[in-house]
Protein backbone atom coordinates (compact mmCIF):
# COMPACT_ATOMS: atom_id res chain seq x y z
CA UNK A 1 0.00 0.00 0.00
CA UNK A 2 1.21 3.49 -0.89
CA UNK A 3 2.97 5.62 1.67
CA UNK A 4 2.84 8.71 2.25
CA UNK A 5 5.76 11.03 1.71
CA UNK A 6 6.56 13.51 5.14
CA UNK A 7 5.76 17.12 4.75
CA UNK A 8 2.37 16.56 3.05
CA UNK A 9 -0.97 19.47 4.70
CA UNK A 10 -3.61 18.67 7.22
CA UNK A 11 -5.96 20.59 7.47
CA UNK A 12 -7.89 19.73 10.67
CA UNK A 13 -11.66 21.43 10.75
CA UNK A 14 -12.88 21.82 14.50
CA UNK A 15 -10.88 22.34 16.94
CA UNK A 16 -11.96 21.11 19.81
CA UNK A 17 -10.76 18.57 22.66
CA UNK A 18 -10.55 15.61 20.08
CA UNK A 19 -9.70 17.80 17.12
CA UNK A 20 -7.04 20.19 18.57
CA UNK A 21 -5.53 16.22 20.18
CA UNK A 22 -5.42 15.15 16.46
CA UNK A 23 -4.25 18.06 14.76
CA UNK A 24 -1.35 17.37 16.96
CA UNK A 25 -0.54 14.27 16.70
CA UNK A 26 0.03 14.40 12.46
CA UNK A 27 1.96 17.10 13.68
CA UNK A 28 4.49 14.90 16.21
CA UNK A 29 4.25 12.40 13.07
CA UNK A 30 5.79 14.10 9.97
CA UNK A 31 2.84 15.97 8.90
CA UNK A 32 2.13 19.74 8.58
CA UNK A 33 -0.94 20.64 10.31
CA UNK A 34 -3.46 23.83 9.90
CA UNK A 35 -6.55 23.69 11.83
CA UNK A 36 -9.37 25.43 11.50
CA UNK A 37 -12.09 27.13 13.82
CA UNK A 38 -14.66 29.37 14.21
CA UNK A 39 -13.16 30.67 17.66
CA UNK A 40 -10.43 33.66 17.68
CA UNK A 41 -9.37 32.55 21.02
CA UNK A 42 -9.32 29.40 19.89
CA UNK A 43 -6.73 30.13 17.07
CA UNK A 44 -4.86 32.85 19.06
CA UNK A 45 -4.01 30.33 21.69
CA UNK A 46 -2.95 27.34 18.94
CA UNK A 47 -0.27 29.74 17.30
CA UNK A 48 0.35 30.82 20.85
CA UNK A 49 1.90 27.15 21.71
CA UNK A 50 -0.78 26.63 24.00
CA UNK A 51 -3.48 24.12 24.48
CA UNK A 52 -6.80 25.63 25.27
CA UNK A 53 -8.21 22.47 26.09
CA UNK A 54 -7.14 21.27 29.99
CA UNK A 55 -6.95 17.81 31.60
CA UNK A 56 -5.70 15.77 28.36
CA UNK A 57 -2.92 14.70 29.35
CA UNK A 58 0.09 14.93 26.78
CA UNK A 59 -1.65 17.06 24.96
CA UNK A 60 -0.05 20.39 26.12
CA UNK A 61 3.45 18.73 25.83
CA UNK A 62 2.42 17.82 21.93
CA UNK A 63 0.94 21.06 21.02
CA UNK A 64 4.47 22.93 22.65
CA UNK A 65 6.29 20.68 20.16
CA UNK A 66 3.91 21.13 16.83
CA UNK A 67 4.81 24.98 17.18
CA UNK A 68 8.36 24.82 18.03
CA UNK A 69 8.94 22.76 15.29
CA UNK A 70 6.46 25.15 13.12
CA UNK A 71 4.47 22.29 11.74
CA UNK A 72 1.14 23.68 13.85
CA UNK A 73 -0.58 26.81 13.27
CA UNK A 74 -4.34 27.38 13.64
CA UNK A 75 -6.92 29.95 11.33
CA UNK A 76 -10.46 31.54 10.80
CA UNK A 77 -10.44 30.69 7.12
CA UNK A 78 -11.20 26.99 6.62
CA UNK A 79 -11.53 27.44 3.16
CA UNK A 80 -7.63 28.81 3.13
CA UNK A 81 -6.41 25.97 4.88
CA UNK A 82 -8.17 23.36 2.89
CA UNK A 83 -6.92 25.32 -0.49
CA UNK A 84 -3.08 24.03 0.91
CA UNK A 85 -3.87 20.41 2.40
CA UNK A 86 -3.37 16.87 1.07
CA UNK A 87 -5.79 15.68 3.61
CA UNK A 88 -9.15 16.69 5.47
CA UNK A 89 -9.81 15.75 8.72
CA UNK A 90 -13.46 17.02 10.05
CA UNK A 91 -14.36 16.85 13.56
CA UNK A 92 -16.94 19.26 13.88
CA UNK A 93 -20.19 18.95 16.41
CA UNK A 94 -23.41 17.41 15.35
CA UNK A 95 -26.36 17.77 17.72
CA UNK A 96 -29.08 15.28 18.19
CA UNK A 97 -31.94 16.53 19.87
CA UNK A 98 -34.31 14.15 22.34
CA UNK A 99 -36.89 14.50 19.68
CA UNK A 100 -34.00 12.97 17.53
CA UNK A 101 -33.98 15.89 15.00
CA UNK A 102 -30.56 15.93 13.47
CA UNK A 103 -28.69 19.50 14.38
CA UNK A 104 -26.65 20.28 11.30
CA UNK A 105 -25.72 23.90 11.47
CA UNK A 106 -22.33 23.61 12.51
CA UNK A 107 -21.18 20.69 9.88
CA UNK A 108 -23.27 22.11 7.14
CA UNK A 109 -21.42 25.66 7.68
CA UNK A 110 -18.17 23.61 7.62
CA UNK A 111 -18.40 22.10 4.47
CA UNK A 112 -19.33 24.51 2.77
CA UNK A 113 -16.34 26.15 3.50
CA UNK A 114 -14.55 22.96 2.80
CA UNK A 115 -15.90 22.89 -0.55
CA UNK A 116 -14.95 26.17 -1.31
CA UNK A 117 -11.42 25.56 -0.74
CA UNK A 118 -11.50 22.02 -2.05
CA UNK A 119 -8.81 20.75 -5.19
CA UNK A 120 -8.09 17.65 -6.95
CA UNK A 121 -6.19 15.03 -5.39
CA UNK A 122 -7.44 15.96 -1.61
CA UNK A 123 -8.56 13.31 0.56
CA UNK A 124 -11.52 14.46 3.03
CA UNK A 125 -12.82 12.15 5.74
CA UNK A 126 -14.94 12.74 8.26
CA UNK A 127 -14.93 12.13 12.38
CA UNK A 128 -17.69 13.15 13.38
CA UNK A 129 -20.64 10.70 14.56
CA UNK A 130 -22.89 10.91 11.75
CA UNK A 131 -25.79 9.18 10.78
CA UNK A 132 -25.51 6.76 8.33
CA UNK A 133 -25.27 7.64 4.86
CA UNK A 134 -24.05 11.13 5.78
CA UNK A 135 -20.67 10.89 4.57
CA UNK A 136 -21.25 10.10 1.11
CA UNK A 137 -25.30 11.37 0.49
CA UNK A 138 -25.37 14.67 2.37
CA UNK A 139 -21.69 15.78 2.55
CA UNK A 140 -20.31 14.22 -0.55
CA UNK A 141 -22.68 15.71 -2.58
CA UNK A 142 -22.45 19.37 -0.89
CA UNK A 143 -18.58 18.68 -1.95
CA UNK A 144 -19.02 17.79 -5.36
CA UNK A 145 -21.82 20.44 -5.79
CA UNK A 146 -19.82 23.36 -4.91
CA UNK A 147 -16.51 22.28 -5.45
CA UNK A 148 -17.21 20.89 -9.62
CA UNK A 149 -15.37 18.26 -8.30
CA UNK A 150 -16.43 14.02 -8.33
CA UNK A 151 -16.06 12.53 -5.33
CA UNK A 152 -13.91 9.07 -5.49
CA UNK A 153 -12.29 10.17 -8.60
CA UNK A 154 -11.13 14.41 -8.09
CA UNK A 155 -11.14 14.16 -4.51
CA UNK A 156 -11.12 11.38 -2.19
CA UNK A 157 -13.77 10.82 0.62
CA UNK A 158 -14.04 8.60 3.51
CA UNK A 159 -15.39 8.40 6.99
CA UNK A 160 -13.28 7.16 10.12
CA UNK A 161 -15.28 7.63 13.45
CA UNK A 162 -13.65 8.99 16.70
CA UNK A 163 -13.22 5.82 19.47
CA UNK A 164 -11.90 7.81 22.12
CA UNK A 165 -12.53 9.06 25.69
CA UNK A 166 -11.89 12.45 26.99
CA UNK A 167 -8.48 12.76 28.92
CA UNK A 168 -7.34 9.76 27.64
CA UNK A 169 -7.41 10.53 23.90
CA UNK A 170 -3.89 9.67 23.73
CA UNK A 171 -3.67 6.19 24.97
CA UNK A 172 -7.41 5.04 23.61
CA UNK A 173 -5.74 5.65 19.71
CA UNK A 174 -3.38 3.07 20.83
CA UNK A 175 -5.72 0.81 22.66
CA UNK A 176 -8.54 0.81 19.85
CA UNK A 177 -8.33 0.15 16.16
CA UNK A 178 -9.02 2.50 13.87
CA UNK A 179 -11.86 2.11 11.56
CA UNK A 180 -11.82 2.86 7.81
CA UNK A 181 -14.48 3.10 5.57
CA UNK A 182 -14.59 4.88 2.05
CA UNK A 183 -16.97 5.94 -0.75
CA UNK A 184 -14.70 3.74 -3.37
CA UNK A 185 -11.30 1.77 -3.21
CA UNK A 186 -8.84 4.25 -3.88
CA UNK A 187 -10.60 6.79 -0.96
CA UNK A 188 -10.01 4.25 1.40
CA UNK A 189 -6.38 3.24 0.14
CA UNK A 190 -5.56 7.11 0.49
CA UNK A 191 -7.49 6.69 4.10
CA UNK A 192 -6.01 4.07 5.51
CA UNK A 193 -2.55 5.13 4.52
CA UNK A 194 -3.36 8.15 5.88
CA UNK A 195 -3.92 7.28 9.52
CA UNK A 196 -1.01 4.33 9.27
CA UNK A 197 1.28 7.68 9.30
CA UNK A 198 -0.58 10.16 11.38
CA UNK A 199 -1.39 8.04 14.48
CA UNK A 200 0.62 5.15 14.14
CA UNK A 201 -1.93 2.75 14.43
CA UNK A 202 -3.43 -0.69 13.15
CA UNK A 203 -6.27 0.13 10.62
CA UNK A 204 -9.80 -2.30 10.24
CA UNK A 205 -10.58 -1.08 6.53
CA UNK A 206 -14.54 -2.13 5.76
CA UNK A 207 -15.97 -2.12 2.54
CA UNK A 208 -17.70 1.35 2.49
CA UNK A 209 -18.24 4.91 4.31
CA UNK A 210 -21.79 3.38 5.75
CA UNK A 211 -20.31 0.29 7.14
CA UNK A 212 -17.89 2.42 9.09
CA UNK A 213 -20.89 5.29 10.12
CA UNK A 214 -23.20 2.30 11.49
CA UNK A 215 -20.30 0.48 13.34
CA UNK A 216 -19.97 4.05 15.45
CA UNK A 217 -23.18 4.28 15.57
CA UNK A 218 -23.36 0.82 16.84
CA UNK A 219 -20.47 1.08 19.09
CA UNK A 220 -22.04 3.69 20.85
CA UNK A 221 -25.35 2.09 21.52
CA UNK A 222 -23.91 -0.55 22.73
């Protein structure tokens, strides 16, 4: 399987206590990393060397390191720092309400950001817990719509769900394989080579984005 040269752009969108964690990790593993959020303060303390997110452990040590070594900065404009990456990583919040109407405000802002900033060759995959289906019939074809590009073929798409706990991000990525599903071979090739790089870890590819949604959501009903 293809490897990944060092040096090649994240750009991770959201972030908060999982995403700001991820954003530096591909940075401690070869990879430069721009992340992108809505929150000034947010950003002003990322380029700052400083974790705003508390009680992660390793995290602040990580972060520290990404911008001593220059490979982690932080921005407003999403659509910027998707115009310079290789790779896509969304981990932005959608809300479920008791009623179990689906909140998309935040992710649909997000993407369409994404999409504006979106060039051949990138590889997006989404985080997020999403319903199934999400990844490739509500985002994928916000993507292609307002990018002109085809998903699978122009850009790459695949989903990979978080399966981590809060202050222990760190040690769950080693303890729990990471799941990879995408919308056609060669997304989740680009995937799974991806995240063999970024967080060192042992990959379960599955045969699509939907298999990999429903095993979160499965995994967290259970």
């Amino acid at each position: 399987m293809e490897e990944y040269p060092k040096q090649q752009t994240v750009a991770v969108v959201g972030l908060g206590k999982i995403g700001l964690t991820m954003a530096a990790i591909y940075a401690s593993n070869g990879f430069r990393v721009i992340g992108a959020d809505v929150n000034p303060a947010v950003i002003q303390s990322v380029n700052a060397g400083e974790s705003h997110v508390k009680n992660e452990p390793g995290l602040k040590e990580l972060v520290e390191l990404g911008h001593k070594r220059q490979v982690l900065s932080a921005t407003l404009d999403t659509k910027e720092a998707v115009s310079k990456a290789d790779f896509v990583i969304v981990v932005v919040p959608v809300l479920v309400y008791e009623d179990n109407d689906v909140d998309y405000t935040y992710m649909d802002a997000a993407v369409e950001e994404i999409a504006a900033g979106l060039t051949k060759g990138t590889t997006v995959i989404f985080e997020t817990t999403l319903p199934t289906g999400d990844t490739r019939n509500r985002f994928g074809v916000k993507l292609e719509a307002v990018s002109g590009l085809k998903a699978g073929t122009d850009f790459f798409l695949a989903y990979s769900p978080e399966r981590v706990y809060s202050n222990k991000i760190l040690s769950d990525l080693k303890k729990y394989l990471k799941i990879v599903g995408g919308v056609n071979e060669e997304s989740l090739t680009r995937a799974s080579a991806f995240y063999k790089q970024a967080i060192q870890a042992e990959i379960i590819e599955v045969e699509s984005s939907e298999t990999a949604e429903f095993a979160k959501v499965a995994e967290c009903v259970y």
